[in-house]
C-alpha atoms as a PDB file:
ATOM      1  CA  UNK A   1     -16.077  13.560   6.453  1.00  0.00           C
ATOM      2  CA  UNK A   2     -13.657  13.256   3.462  1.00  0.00           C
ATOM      3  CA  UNK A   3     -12.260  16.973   2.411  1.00  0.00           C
ATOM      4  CA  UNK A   4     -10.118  17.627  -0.428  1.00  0.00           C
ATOM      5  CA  UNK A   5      -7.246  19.779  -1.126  1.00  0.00           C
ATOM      6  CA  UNK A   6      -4.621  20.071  -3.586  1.00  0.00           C
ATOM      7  CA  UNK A   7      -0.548  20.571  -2.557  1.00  0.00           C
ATOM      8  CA  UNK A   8       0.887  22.794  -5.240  1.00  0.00           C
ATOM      9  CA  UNK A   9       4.878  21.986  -6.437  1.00  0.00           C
ATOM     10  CA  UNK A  10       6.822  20.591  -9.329  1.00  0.00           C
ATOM     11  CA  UNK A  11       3.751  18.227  -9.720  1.00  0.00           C
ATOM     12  CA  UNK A  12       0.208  19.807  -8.107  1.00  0.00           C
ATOM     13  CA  UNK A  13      -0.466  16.279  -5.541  1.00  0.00           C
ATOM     14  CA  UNK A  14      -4.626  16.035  -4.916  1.00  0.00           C
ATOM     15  CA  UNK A  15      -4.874  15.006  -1.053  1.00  0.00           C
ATOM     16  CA  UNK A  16      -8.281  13.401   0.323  1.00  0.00           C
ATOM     17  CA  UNK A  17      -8.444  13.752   3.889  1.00  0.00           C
ATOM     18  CA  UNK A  18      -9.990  14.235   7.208  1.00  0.00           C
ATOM     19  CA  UNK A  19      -9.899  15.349  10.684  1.00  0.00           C
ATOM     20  CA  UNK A  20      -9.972  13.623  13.752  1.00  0.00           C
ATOM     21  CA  UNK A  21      -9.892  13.542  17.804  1.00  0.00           C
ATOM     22  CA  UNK A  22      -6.627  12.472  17.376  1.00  0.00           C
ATOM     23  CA  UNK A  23      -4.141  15.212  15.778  1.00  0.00           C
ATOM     24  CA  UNK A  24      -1.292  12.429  14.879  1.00  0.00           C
ATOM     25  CA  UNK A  25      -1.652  12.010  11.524  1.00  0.00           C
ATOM     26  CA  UNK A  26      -1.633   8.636   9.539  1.00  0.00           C
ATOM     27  CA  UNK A  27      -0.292   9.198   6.181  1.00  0.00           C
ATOM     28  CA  UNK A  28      -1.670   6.200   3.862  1.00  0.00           C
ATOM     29  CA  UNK A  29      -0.136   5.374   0.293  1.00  0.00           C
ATOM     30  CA  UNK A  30      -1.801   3.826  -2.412  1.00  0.00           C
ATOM     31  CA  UNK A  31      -0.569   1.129  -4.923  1.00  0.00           C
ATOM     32  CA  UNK A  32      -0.557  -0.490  -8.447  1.00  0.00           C
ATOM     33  CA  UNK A  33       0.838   2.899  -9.354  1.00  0.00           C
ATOM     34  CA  UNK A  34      -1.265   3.823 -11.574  1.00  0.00           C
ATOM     35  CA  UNK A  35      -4.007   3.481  -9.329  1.00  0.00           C
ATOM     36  CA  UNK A  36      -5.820   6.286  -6.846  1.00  0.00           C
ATOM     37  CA  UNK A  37      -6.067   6.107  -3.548  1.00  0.00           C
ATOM     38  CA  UNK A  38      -9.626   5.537  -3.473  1.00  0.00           C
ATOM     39  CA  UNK A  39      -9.813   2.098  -2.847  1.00  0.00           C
ATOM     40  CA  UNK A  40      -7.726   2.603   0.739  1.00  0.00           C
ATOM     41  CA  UNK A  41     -10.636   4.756   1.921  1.00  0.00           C
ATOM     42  CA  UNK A  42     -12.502   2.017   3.685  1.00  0.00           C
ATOM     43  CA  UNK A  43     -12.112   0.800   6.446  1.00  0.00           C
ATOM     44  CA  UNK A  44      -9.097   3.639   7.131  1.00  0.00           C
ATOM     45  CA  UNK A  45     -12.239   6.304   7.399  1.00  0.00           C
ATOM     46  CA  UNK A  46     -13.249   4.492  10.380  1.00  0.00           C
ATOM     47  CA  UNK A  47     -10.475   5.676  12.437  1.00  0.00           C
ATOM     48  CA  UNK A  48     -11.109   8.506  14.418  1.00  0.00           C
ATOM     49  CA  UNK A  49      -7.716  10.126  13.528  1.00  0.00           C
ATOM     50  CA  UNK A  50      -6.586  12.658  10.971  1.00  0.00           C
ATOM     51  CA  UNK A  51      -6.228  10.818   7.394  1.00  0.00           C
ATOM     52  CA  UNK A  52      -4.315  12.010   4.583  1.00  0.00           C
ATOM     53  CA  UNK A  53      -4.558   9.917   1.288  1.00  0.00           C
ATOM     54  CA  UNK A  54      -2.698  11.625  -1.676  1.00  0.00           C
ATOM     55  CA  UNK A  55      -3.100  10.485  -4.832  1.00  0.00           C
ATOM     56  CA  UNK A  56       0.694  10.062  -6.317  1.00  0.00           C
ATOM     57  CA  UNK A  57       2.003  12.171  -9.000  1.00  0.00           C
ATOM     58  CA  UNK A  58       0.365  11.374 -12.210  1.00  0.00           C
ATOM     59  CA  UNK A  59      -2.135   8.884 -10.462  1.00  0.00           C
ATOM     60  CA  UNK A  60      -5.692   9.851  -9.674  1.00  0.00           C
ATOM     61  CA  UNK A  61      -6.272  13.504  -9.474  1.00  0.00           C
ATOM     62  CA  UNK A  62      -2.173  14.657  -9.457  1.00  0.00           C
ATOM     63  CA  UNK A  63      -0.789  16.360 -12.002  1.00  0.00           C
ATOM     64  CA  UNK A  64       0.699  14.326 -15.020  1.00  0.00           C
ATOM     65  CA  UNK A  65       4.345  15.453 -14.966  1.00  0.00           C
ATOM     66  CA  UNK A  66       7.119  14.436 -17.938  1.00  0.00           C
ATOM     67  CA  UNK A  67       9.192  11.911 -15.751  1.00  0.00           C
ATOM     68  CA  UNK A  68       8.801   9.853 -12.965  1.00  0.00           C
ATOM     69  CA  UNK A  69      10.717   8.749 -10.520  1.00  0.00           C
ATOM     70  CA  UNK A  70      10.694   7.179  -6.831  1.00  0.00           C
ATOM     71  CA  UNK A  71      12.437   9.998  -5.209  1.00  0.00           C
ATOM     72  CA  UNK A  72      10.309  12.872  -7.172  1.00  0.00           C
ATOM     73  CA  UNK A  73       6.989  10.812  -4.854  1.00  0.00           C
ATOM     74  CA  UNK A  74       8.950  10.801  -1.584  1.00  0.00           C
ATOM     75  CA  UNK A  75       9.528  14.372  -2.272  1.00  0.00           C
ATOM     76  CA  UNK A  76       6.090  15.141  -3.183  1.00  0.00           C
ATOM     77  CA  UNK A  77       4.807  13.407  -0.013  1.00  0.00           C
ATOM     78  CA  UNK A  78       7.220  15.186   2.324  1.00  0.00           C
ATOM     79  CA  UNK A  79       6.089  18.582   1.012  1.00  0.00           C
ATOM     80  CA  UNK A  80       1.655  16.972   1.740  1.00  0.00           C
ATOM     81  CA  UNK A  81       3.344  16.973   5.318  1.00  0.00           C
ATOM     82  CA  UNK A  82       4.762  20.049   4.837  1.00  0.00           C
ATOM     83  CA  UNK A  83       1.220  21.556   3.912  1.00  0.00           C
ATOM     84  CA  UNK A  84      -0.667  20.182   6.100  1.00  0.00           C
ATOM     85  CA  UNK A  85       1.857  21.106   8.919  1.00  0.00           C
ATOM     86  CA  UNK A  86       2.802  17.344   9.826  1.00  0.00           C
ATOM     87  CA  UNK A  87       6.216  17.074  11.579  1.00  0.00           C
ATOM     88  CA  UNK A  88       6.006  13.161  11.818  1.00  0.00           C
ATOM     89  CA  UNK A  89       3.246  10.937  10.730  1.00  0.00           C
ATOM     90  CA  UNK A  90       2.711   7.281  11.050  1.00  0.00           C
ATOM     91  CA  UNK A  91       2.853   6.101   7.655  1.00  0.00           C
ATOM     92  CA  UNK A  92       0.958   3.072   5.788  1.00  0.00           C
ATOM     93  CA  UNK A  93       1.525   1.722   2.108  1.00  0.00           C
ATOM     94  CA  UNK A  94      -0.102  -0.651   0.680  1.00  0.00           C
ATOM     95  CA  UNK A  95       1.611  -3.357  -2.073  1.00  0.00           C
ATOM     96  CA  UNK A  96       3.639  -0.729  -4.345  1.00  0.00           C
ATOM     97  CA  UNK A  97       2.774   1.932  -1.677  1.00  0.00           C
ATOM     98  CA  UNK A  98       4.473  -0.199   0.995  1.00  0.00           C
ATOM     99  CA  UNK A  99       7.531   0.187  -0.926  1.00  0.00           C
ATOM    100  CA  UNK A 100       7.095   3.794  -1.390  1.00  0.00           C
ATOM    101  CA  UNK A 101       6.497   4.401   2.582  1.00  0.00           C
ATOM    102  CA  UNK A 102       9.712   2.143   3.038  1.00  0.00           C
ATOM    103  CA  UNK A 103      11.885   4.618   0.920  1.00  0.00           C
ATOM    104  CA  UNK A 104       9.964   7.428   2.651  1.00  0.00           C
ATOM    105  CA  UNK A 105      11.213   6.246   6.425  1.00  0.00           C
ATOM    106  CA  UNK A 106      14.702   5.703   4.969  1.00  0.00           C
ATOM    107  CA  UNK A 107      15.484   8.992   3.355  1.00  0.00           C
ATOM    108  CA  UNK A 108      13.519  10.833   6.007  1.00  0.00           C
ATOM    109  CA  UNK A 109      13.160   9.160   9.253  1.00  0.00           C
ATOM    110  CA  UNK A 110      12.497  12.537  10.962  1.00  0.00           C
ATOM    111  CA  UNK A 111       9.072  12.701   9.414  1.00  0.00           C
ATOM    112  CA  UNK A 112       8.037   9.126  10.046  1.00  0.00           C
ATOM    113  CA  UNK A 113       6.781   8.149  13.750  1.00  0.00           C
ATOM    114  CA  UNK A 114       5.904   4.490  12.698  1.00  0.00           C
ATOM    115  CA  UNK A 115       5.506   2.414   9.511  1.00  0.00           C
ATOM    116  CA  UNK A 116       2.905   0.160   8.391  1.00  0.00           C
ATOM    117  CA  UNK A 117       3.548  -2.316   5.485  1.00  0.00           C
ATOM    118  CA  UNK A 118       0.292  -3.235   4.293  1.00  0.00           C
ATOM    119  CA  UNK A 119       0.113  -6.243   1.754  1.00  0.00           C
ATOM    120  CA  UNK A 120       3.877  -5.565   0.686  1.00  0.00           C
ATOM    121  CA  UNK A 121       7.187  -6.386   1.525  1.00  0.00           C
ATOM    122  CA  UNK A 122      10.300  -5.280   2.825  1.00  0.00           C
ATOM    123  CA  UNK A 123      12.497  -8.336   1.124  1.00  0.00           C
ATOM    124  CA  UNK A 124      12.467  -8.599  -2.846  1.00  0.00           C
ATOM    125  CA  UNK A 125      10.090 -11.631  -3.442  1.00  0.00           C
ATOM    126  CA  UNK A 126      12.266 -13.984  -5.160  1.00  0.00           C
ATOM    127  CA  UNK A 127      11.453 -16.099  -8.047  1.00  0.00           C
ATOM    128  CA  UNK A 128      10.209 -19.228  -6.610  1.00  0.00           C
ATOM    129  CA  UNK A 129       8.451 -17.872  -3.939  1.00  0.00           C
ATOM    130  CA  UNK A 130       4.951 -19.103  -4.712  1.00  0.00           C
ATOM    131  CA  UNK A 131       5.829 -22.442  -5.735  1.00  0.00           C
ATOM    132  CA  UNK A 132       3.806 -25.485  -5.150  1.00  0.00           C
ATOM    133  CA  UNK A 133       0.923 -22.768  -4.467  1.00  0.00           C
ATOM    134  CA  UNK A 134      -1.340 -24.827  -6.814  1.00  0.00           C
ATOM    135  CA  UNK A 135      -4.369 -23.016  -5.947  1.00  0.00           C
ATOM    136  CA  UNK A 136      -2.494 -19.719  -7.276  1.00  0.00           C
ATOM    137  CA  UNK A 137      -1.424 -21.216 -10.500  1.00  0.00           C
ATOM    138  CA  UNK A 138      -4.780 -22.633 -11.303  1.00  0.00           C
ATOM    139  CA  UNK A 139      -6.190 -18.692 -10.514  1.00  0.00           C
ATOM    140  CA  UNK A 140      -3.626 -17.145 -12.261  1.00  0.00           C
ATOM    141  CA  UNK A 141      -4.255 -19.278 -15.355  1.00  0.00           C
ATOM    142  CA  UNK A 142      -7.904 -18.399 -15.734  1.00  0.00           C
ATOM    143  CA  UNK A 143      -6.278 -14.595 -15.823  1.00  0.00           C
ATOM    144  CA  UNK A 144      -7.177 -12.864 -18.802  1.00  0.00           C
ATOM    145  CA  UNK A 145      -4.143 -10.287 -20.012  1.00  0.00           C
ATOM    146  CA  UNK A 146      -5.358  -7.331 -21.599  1.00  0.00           C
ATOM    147  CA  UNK A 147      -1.834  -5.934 -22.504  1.00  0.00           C
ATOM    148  CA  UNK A 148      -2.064  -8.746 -25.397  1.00  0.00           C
ATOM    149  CA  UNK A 149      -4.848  -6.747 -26.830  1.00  0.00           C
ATOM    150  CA  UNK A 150      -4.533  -4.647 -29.934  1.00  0.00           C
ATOM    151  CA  UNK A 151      -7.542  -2.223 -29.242  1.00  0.00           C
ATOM    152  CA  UNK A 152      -6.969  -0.996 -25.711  1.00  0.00           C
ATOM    153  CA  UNK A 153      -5.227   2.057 -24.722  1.00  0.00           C
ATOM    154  CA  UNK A 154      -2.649   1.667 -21.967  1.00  0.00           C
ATOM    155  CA  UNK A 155      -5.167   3.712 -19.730  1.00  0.00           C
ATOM    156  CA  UNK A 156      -7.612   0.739 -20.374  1.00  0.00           C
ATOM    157  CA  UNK A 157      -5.153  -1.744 -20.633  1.00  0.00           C
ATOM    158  CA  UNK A 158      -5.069  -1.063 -16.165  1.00  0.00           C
ATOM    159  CA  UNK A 159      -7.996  -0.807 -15.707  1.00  0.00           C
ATOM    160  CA  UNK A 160      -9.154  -3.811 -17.086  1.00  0.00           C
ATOM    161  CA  UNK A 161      -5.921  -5.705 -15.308  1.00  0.00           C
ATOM    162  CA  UNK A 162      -7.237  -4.738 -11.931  1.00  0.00           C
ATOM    163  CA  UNK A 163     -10.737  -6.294 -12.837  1.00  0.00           C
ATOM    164  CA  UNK A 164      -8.905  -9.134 -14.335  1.00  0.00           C
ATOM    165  CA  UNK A 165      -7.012 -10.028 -11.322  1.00  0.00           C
ATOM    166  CA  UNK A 166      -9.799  -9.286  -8.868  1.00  0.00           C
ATOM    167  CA  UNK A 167      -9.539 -13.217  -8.290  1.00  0.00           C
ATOM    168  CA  UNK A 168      -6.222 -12.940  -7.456  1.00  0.00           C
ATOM    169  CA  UNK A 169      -6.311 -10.452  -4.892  1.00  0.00           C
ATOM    170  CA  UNK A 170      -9.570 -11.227  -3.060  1.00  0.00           C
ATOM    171  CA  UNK A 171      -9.814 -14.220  -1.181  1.00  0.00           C
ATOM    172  CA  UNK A 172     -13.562 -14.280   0.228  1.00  0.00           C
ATOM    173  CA  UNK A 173     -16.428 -14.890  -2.236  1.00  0.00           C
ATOM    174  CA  UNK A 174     -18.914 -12.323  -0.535  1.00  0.00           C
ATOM    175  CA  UNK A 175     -16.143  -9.380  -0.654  1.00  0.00           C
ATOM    176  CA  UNK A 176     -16.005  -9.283  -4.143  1.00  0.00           C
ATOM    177  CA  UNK A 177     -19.106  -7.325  -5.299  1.00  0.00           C
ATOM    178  CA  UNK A 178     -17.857  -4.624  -3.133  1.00  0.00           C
ATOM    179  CA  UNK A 179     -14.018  -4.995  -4.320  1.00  0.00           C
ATOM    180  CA  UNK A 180     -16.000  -4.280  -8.242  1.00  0.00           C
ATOM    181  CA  UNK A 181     -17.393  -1.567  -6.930  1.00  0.00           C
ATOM    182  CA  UNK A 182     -14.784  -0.113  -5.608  1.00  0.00           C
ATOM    183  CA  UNK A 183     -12.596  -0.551  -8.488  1.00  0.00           C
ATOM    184  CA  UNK A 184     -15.603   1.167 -10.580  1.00  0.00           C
ATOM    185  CA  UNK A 185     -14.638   4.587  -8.701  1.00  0.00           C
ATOM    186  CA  UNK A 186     -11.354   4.150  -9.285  1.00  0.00           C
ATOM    187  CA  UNK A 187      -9.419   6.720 -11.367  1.00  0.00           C
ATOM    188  CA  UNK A 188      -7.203   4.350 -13.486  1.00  0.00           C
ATOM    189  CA  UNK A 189      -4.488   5.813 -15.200  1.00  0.00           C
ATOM    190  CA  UNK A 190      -0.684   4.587 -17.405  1.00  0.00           C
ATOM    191  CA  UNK A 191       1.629   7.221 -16.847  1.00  0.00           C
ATOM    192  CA  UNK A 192       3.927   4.429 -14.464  1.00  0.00           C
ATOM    193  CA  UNK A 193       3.478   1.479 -16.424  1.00  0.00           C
ATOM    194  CA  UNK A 194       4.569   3.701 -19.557  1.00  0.00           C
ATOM    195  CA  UNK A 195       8.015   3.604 -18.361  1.00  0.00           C
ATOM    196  CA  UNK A 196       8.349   0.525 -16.667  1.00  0.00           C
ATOM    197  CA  UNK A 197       7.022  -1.050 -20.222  1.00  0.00           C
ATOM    198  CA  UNK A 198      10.120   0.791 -22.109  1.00  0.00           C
ATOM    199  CA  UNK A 199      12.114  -0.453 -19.017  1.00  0.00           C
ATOM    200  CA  UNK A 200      13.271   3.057 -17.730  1.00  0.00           C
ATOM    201  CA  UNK A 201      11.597   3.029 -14.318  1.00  0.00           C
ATOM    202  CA  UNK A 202      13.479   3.011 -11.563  1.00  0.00           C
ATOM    203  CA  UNK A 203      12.778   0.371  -8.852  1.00  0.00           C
ATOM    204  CA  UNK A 204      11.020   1.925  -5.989  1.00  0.00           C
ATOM    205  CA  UNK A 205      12.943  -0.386  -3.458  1.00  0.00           C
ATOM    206  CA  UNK A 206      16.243   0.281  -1.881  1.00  0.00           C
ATOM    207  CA  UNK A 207      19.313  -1.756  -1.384  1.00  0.00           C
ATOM    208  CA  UNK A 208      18.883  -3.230   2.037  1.00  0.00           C
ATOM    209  CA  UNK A 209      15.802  -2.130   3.214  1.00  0.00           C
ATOM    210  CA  UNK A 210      15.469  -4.242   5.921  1.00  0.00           C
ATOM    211  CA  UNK A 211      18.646  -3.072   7.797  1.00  0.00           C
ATOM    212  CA  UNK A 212      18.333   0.372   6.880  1.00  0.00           C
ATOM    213  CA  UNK A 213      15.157   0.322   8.522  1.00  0.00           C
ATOM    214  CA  UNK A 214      16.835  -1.370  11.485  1.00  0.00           C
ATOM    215  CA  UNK A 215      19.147   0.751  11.821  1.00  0.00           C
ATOM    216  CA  UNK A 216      17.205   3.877  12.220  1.00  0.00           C
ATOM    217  CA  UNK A 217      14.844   1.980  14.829  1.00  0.00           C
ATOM    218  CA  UNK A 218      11.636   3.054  13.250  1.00  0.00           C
ATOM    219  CA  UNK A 219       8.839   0.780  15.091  1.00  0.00           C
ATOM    220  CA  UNK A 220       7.524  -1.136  11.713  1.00  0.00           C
ATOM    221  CA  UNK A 221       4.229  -3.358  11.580  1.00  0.00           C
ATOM    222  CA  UNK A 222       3.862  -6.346   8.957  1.00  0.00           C
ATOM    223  CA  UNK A 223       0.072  -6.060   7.888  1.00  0.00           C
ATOM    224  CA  UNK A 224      -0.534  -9.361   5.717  1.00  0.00           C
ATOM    225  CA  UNK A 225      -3.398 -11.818   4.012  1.00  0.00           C
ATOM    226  CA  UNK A 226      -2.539 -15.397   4.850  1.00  0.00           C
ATOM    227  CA  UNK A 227      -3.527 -15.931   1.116  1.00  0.00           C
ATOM    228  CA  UNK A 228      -1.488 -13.141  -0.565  1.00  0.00           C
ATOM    229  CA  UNK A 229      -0.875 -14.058  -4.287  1.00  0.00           C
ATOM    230  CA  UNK A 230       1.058 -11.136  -4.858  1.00  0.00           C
ATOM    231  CA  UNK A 231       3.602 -10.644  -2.097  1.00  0.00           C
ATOM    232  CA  UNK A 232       4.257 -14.127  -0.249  1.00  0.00           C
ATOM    233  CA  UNK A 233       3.470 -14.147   3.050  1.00  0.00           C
ATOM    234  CA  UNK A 234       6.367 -16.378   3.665  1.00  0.00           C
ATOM    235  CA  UNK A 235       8.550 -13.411   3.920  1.00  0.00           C
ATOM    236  CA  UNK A 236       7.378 -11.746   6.778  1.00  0.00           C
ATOM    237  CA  UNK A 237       9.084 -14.028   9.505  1.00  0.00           C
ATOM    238  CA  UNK A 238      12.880 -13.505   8.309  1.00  0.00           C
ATOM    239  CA  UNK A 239      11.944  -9.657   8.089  1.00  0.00           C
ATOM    240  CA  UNK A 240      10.547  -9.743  11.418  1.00  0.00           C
ATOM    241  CA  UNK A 241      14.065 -11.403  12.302  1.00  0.00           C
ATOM    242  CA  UNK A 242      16.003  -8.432  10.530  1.00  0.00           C
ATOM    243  CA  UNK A 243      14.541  -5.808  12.041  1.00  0.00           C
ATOM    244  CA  UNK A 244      13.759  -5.830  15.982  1.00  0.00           C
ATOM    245  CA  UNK A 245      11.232  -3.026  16.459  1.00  0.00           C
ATOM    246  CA  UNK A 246       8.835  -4.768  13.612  1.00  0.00           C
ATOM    247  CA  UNK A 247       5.976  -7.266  14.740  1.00  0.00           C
ATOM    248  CA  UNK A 248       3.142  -8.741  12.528  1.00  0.00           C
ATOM    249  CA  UNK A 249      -0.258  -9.298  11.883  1.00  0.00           C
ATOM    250  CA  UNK A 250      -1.443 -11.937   9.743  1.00  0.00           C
ATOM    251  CA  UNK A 251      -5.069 -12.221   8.303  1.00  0.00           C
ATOM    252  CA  UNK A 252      -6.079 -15.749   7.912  1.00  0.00           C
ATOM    253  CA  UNK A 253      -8.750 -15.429   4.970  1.00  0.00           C
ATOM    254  CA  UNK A 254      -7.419 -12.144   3.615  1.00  0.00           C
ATOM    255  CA  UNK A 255      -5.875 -11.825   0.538  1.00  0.00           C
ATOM    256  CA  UNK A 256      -3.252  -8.795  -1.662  1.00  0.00           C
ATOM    257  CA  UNK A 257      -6.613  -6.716  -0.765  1.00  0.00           C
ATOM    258  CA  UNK A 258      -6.847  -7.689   3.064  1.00  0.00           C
ATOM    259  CA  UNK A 259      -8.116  -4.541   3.839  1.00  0.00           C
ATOM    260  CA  UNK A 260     -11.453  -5.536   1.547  1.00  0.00           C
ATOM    261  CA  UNK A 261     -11.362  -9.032   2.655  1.00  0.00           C
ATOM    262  CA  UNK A 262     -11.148  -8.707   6.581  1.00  0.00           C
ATOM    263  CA  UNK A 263     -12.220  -4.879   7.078  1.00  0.00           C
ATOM    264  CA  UNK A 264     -12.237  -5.183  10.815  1.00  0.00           C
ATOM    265  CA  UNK A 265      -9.112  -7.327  11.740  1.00  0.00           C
ATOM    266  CA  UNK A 266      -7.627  -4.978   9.451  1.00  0.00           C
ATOM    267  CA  UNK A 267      -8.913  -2.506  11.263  1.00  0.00           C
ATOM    268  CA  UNK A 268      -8.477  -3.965  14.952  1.00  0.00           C
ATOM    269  CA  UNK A 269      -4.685  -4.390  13.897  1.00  0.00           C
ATOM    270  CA  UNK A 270      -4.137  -0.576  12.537  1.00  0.00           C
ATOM    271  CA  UNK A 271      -6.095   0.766  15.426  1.00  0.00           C
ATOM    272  CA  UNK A 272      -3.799  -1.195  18.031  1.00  0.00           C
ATOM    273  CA  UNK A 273      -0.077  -0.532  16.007  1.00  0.00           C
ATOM    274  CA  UNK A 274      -1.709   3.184  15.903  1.00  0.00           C
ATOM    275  CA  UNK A 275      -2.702   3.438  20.457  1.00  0.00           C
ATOM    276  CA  UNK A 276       0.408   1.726  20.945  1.00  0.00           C
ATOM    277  CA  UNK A 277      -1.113  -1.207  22.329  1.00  0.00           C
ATOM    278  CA  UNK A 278       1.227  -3.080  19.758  1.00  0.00           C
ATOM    279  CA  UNK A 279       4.559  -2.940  21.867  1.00  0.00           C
ATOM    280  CA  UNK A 280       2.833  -3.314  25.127  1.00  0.00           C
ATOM    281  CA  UNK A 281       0.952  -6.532  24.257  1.00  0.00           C
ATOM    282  CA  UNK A 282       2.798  -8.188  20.902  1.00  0.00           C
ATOM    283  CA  UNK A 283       0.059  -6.669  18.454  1.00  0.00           C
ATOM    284  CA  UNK A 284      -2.991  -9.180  19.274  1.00  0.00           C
ATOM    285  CA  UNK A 285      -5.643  -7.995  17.446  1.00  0.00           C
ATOM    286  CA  UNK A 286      -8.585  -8.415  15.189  1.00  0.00           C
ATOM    287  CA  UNK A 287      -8.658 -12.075  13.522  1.00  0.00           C
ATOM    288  CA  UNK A 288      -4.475 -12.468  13.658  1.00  0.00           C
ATOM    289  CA  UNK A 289      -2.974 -15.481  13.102  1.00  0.00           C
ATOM    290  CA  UNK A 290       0.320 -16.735  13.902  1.00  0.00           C
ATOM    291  CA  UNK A 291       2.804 -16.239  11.272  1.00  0.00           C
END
């Protein structure tokens, strides 16, 4: 059962979460950023573990603050550990969370057991990485843009981009009345996207990730949709050969939102990184596929 609790600080962070059998904690960061963390809830309630699902600062239920920055979240998240009396947690992100959890591990691998990139990526995507992807290109086209729209706020302006792209980042037909519905409870808000539009955002990823990461020998698992149109799963092979203690997990018919589109592979996969089954028997799980 889903509890709630806010972490006071330099921003107040809202925290959904929930006990389990198992005290090791799995800390799970949402994207977009101006998303909640809502639409991580399910299937990641189904583990019988203890769950903590902050909302980032000015996202969701956290406190609007006047600046934002990368480090002021990583902060923010080490102080939800702090509170809830977490020494080290295994860690998931998804898409711009994934990033976030990356720069997490890196500045404080003593708080991070294991990480989980979840429909993100460790290398920048470069330019040309979708190309030939016709299918993409044709879905992408039909893509309405609501930022060319004179009468929406910026706070509707995301909102309707995440219904716009729903195409985009679900991959089976029968997932996507729930994917709606989800995004329905969704708390949208702009307070990211206002600085990233005036171009004063800092990027959330750091120089060298991928041998930073290496380096410090933190056990990582690749969590991807085969038909990602937002981070390419051809990246995930020359990351797995930068960094020795990562494997993968690749969804066949999952898409950016894998975690909608194959609940229980995506499942099967976090549940074995999570038992440790993943570096006894090379993470098979759920409906993998070779990468």
């Amino acid at each position: 059962m889903w509890r709630e609790r806010r972490v006071p600080g330099e921003a107040e962070i809202f925290v959904a979460w929930q006990e389990g059998s198992d005290e090791r904690a799995l800390l799970a960061i949402h994207g977009g950023p101006d998303w909640d963390h809502s639409y991580l809830r399910d299937p990641l309630e189904r583990l019988d573990r203890r769950l903590l699902l902050p909302d980032l600062r000015g996202c969701g239920r956290s406190e609007r603050v006047r600046e934002y920055h990368p480090d002021d979240v990583v902060r923010d998240l080490v102080r939800v550990l702090d509170a809830f009396g977490v020494e080290r947690a295994d860690v998931l992100g998804h898409s711009y969370g994934g990033t976030v959890a990356q720069r997490l591990a890196i500045s404080h691998p003593e708080r991070v057991r294991s990480l989980i990139v979840s429909g993100s990526s460790v290398l920048p995507v470069p330019p040309d990485a979708f190309a030939g992807w016709a299918e993409r290109d044709a879905v992408l086209a039909r893509q309405e843009d609501p930022w060319q729209r004179q009468d929406l706020s910026p706070e509707e302006c995301v909102r309707a981009e995440a219904f716009a792209a729903a195409p985009a980042n679900i991959r089976r037909a029968g997932a996507m009345p729930g994917y709606l519905r989800r995004l329905e409870e969704v708390r949208f808000g702009a307070e990211w996207v206002r600085p990233f539009l005036a171009g004063t955002l800092a990027p959330v990823r750091l120089p060298d990730a991928a041998q930073r990461i290496a380096e410090l020998g933190i056990p990582v698992l690749l969590l991807h949709g085969r038909q990602d149109m937002t981070f390419p799963v051809g990246l995930v092979e020359p990351t797995l050969a930068l960094i020795p203690r990562a494997r993968a997990v690749v969804l066949e018919e999952a898409g950016h939102m894998l975690h909608v589109d194959d609940p229980d592979g995506y499942l099967a996969a976090v549940r074995g990184w999570l038992t440790g089954a993943a570096f006894e028997d090379g993470l098979e799980a759920g409906r993998a596929g070779a990468v």
